[in-house]
C-alpha atoms as a PDB file:
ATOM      1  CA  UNK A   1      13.215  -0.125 -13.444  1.00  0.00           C
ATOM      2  CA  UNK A   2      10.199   1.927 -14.012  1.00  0.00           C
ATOM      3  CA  UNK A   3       6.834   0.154 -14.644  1.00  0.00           C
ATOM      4  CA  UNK A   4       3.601   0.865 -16.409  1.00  0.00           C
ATOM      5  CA  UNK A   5       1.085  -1.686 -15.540  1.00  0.00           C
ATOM      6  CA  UNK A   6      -2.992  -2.089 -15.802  1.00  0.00           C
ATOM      7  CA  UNK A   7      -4.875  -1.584 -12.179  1.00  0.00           C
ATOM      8  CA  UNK A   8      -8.530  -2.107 -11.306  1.00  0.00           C
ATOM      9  CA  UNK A   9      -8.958   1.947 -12.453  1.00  0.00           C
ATOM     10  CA  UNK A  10      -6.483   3.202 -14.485  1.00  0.00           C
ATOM     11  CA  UNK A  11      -3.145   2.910 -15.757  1.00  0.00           C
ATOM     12  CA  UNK A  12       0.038   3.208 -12.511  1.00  0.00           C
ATOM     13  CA  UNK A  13       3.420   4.372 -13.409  1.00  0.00           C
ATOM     14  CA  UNK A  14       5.599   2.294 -10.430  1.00  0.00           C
ATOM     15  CA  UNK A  15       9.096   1.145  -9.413  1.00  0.00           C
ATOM     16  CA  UNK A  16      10.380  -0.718  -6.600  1.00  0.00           C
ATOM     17  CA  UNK A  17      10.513   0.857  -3.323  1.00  0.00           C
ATOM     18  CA  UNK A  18      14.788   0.238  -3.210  1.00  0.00           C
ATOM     19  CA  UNK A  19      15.187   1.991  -6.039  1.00  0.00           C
ATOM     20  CA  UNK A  20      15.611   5.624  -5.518  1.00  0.00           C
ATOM     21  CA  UNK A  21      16.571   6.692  -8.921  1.00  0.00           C
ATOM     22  CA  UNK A  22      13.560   5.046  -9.983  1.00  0.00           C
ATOM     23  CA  UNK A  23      11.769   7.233  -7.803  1.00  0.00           C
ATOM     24  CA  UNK A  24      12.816  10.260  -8.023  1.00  0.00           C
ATOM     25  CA  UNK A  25      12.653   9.955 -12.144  1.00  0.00           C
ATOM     26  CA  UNK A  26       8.463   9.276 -11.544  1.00  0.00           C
ATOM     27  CA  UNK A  27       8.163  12.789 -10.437  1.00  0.00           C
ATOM     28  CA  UNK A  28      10.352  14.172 -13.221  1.00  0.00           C
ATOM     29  CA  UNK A  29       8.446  11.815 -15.862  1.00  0.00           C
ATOM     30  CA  UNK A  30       4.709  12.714 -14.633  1.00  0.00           C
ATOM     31  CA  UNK A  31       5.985  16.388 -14.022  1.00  0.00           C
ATOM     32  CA  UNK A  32       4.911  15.515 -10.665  1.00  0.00           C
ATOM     33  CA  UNK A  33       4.987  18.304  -8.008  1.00  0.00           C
ATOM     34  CA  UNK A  34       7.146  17.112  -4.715  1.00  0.00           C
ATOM     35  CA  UNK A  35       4.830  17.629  -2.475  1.00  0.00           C
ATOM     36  CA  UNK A  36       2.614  14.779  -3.865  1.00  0.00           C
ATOM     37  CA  UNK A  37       3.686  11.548  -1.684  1.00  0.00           C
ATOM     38  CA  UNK A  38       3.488   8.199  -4.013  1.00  0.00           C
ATOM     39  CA  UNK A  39       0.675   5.172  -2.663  1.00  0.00           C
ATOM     40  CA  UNK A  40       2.946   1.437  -2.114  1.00  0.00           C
ATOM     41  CA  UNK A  41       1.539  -1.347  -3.478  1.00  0.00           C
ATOM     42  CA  UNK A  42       1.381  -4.432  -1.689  1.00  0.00           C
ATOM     43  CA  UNK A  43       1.049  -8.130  -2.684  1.00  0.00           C
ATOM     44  CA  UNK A  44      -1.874  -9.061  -0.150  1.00  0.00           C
ATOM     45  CA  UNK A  45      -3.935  -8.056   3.005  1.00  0.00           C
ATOM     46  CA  UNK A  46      -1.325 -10.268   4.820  1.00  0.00           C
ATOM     47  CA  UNK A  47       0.771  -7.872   3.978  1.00  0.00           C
ATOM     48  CA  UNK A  48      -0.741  -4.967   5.750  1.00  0.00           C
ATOM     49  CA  UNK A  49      -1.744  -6.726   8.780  1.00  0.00           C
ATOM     50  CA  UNK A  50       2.066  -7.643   9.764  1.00  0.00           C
ATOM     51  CA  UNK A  51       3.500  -4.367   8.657  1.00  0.00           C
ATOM     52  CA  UNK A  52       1.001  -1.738   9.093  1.00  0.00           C
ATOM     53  CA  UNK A  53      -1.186  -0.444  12.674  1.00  0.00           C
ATOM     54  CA  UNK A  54      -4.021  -1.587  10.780  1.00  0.00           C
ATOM     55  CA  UNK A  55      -5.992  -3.653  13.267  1.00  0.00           C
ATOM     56  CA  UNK A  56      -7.733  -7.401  11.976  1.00  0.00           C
ATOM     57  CA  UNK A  57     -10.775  -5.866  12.569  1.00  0.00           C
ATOM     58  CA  UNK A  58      -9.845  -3.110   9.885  1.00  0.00           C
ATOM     59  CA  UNK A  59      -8.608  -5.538   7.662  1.00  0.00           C
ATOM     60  CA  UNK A  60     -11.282  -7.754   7.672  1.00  0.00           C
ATOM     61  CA  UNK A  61     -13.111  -4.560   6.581  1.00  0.00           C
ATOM     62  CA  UNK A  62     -10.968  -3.488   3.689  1.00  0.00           C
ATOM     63  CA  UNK A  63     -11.147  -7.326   2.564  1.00  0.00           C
ATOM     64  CA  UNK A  64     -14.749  -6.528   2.247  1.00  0.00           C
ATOM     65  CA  UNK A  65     -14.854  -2.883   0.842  1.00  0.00           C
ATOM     66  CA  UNK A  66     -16.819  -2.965  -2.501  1.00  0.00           C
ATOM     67  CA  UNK A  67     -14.525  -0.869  -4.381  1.00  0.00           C
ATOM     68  CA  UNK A  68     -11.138   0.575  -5.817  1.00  0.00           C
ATOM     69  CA  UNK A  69      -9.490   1.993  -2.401  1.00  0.00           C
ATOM     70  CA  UNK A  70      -6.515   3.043  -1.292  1.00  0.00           C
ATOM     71  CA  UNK A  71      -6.018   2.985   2.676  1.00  0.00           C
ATOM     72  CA  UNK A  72      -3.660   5.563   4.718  1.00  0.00           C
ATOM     73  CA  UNK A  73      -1.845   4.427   7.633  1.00  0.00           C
ATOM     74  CA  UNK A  74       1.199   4.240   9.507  1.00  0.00           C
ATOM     75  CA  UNK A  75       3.837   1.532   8.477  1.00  0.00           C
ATOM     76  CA  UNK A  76       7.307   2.113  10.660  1.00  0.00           C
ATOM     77  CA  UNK A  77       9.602  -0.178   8.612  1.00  0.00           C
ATOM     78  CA  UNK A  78       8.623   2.310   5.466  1.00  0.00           C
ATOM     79  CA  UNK A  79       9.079   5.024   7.996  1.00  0.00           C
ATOM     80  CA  UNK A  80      12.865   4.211   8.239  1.00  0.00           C
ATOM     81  CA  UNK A  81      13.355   3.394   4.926  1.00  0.00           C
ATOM     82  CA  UNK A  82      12.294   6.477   3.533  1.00  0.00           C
ATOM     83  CA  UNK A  83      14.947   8.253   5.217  1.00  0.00           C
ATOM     84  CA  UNK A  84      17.740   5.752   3.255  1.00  0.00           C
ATOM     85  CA  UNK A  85      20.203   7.614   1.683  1.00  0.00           C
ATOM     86  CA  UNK A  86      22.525   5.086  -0.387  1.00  0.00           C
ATOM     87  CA  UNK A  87      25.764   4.355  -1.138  1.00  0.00           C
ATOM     88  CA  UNK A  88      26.384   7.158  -3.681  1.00  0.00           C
ATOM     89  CA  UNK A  89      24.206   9.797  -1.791  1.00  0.00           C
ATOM     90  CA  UNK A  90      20.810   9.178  -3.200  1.00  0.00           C
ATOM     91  CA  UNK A  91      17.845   9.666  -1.261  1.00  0.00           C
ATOM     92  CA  UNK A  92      14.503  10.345  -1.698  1.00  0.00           C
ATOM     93  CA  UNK A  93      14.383  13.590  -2.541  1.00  0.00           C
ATOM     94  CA  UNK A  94      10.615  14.490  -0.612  1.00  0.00           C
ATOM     95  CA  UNK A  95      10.916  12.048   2.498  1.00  0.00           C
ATOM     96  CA  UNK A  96       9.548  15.111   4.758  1.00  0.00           C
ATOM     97  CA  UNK A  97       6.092  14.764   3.575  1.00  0.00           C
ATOM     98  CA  UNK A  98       5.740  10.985   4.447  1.00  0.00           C
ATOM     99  CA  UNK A  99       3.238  11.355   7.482  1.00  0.00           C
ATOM    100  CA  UNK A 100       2.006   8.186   7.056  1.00  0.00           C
ATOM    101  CA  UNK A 101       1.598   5.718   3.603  1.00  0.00           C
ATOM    102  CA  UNK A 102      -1.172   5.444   1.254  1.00  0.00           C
ATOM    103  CA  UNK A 103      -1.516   1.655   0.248  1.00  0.00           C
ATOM    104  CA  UNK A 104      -3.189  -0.481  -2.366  1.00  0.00           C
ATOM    105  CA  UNK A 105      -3.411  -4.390  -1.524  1.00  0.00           C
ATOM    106  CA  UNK A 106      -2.723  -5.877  -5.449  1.00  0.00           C
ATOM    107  CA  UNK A 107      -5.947  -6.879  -7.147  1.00  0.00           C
ATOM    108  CA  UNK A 108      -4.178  -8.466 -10.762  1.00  0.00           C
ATOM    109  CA  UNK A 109      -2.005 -11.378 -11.821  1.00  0.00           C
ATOM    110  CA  UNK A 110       0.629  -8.587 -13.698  1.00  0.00           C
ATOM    111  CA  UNK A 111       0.811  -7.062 -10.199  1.00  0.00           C
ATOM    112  CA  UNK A 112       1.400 -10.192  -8.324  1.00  0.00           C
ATOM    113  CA  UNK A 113       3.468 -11.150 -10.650  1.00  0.00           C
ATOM    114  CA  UNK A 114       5.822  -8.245 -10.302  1.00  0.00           C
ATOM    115  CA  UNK A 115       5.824  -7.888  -6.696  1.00  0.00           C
ATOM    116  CA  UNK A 116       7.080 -11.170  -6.780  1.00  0.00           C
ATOM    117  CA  UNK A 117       9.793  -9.819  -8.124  1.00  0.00           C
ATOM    118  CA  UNK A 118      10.243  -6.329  -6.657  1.00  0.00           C
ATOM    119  CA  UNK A 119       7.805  -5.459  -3.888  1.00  0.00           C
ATOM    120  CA  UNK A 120       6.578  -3.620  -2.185  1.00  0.00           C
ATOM    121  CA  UNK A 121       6.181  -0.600  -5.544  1.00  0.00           C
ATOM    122  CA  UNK A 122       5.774   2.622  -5.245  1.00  0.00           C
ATOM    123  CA  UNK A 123       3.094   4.125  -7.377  1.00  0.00           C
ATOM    124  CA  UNK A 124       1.021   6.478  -9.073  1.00  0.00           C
ATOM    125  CA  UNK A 125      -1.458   6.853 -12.242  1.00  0.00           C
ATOM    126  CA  UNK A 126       0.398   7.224 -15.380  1.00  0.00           C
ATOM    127  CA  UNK A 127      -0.366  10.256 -16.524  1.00  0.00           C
ATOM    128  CA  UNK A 128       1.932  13.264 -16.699  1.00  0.00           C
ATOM    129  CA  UNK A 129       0.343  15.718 -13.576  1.00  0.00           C
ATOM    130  CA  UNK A 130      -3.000  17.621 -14.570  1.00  0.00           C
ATOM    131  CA  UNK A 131      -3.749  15.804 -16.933  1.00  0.00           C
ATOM    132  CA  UNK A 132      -6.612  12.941 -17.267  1.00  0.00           C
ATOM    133  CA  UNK A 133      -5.795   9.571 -16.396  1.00  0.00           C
ATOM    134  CA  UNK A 134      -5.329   6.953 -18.914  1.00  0.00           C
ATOM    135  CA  UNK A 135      -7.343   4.005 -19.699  1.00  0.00           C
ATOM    136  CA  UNK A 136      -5.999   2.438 -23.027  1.00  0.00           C
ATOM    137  CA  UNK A 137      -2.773   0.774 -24.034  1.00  0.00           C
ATOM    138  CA  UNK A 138      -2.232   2.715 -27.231  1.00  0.00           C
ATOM    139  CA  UNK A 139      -2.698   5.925 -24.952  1.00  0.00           C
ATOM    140  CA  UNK A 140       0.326   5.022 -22.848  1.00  0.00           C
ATOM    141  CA  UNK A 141       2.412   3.737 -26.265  1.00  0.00           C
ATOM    142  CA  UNK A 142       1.687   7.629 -27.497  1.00  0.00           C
ATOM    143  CA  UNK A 143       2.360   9.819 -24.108  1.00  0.00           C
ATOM    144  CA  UNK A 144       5.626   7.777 -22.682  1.00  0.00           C
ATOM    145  CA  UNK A 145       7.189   6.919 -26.298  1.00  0.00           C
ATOM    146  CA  UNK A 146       9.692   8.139 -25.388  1.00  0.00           C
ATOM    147  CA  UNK A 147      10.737   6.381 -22.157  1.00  0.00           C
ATOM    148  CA  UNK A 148       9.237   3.448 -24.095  1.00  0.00           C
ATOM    149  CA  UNK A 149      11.492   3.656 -27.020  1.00  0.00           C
ATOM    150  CA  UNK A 150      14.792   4.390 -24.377  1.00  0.00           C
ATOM    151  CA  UNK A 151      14.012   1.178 -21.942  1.00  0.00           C
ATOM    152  CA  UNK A 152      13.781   3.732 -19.331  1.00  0.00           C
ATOM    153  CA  UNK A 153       9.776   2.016 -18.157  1.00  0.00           C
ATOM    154  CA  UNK A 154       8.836  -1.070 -19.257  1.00  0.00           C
ATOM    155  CA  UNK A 155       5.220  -1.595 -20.307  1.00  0.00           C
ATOM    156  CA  UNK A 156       3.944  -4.437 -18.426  1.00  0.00           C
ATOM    157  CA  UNK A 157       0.087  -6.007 -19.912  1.00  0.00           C
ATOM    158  CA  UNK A 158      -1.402  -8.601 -21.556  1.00  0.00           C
ATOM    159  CA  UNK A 159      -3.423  -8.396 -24.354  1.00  0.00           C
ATOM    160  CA  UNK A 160      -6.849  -9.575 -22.558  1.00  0.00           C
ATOM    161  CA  UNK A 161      -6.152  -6.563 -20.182  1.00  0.00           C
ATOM    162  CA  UNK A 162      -7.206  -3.370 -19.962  1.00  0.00           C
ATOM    163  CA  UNK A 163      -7.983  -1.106 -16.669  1.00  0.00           C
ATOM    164  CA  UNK A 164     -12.028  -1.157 -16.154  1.00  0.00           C
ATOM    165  CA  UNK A 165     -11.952   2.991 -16.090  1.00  0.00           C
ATOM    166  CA  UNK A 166     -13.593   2.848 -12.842  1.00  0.00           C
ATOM    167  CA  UNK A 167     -13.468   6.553 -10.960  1.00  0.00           C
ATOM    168  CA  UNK A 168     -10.261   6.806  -8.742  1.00  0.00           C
ATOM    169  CA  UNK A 169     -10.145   4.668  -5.586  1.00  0.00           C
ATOM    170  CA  UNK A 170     -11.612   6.235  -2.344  1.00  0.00           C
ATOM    171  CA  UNK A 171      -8.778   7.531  -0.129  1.00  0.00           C
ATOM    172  CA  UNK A 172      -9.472   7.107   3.502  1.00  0.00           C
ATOM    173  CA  UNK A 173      -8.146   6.166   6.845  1.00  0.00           C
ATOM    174  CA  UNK A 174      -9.277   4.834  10.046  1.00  0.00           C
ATOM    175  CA  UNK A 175      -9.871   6.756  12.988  1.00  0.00           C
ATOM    176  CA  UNK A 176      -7.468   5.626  15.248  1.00  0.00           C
ATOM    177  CA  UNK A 177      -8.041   1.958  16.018  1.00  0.00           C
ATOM    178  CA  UNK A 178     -11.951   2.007  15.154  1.00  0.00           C
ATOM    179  CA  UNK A 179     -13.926   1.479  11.806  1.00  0.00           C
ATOM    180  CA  UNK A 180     -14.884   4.971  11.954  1.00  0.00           C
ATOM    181  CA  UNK A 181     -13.949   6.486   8.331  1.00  0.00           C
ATOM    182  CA  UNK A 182     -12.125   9.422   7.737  1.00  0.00           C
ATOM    183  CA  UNK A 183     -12.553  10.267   3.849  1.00  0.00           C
ATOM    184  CA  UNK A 184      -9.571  11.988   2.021  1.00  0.00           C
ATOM    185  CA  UNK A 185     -11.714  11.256  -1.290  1.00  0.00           C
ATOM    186  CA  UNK A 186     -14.841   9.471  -2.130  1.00  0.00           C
ATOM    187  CA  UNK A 187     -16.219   8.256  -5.336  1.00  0.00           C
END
């Protein structure tokens, strides 16, 4: 399943990271060129420290980070699953340009709740490529009708939410095993 939720900046189009046909349709939805890798969501900082080469000291530092970021680091259980091809010969269908994973630690109770359920998600904004992101719910209801309308992504809010249309999340990553920051983008 394909999921539209509310973030701490925008809108994000995600699906489960097992489901390749999920996937692979996020790039045909959003119009999405391939060369584009997809962040992972993740339910907690716990979660990066036992999975990622993020060191506690980094951590500790991205606990503290004042704003919407999204961190970029290696993560070698992702690393093998990205080369999965399944049963009836799916795969993900731009594993080459995986270098390493851009993550967001979950910052909601609609994203907790649903990695509950499905995590770790792949994700994105929801917007189709190019174009701005999207901040309201009647916004989505207008530009993915039709995906709506077919059960093909499920909307996923509550009525007291709405994203906070703060700018993008600063992309960055660590140099090497030090707090020294190497900026992909700031805000």
């Amino acid at each position: 399943m394909i999921y539209i939720l509310p973030t701490d900046t925008c809108y994000w189009i995600a699906c489960p990271i097992h489901e390749l046909k999920s996937y692979n349709s996020i790039y045909k939805i959003k119009k999405r060129t391939l060369d584009k890798p997809l962040a992972i969501l993740v339910p907690d900082f716990k979660w990066l420290e036992e999975n990622t080469e993020l060191t506690i000291e980094q951590i500790e530092f991205l606990k503290n980070y004042e704003k919407p970021f999204t961190i970029l680091t290696n993560c070698n259980s992702l690393k093998m699953w990205i080369n999965y091809i399944d049963e009836e010969n799916n795969e993900f269908i731009n594993r080459d340009i995986y270098k390493s994973f851009a993550f967001r630690v979950a910052n909601n109770s609609i994203q907790k709740r649903l990695l509950k359920e499905n995590w770790p998600l792949f994700l994105t904004s929801a917007n189709i490529s190019n174009k701005p992101e999207i901040y309201h719910k009647n916004e989505i209801k207008e530009e993915f009708a039709y995906y709506l309308e077919k059960w093909t992504i499920q909307f996923v809010w509550e009525n007291m939410w709405n994203p906070n249309k703060n700018k993008p999340s600063d992309i960055f990553k660590f140099l090497e095993y030090s707090l020294e920051i190497d900026y992909l983008r700031k805000n």
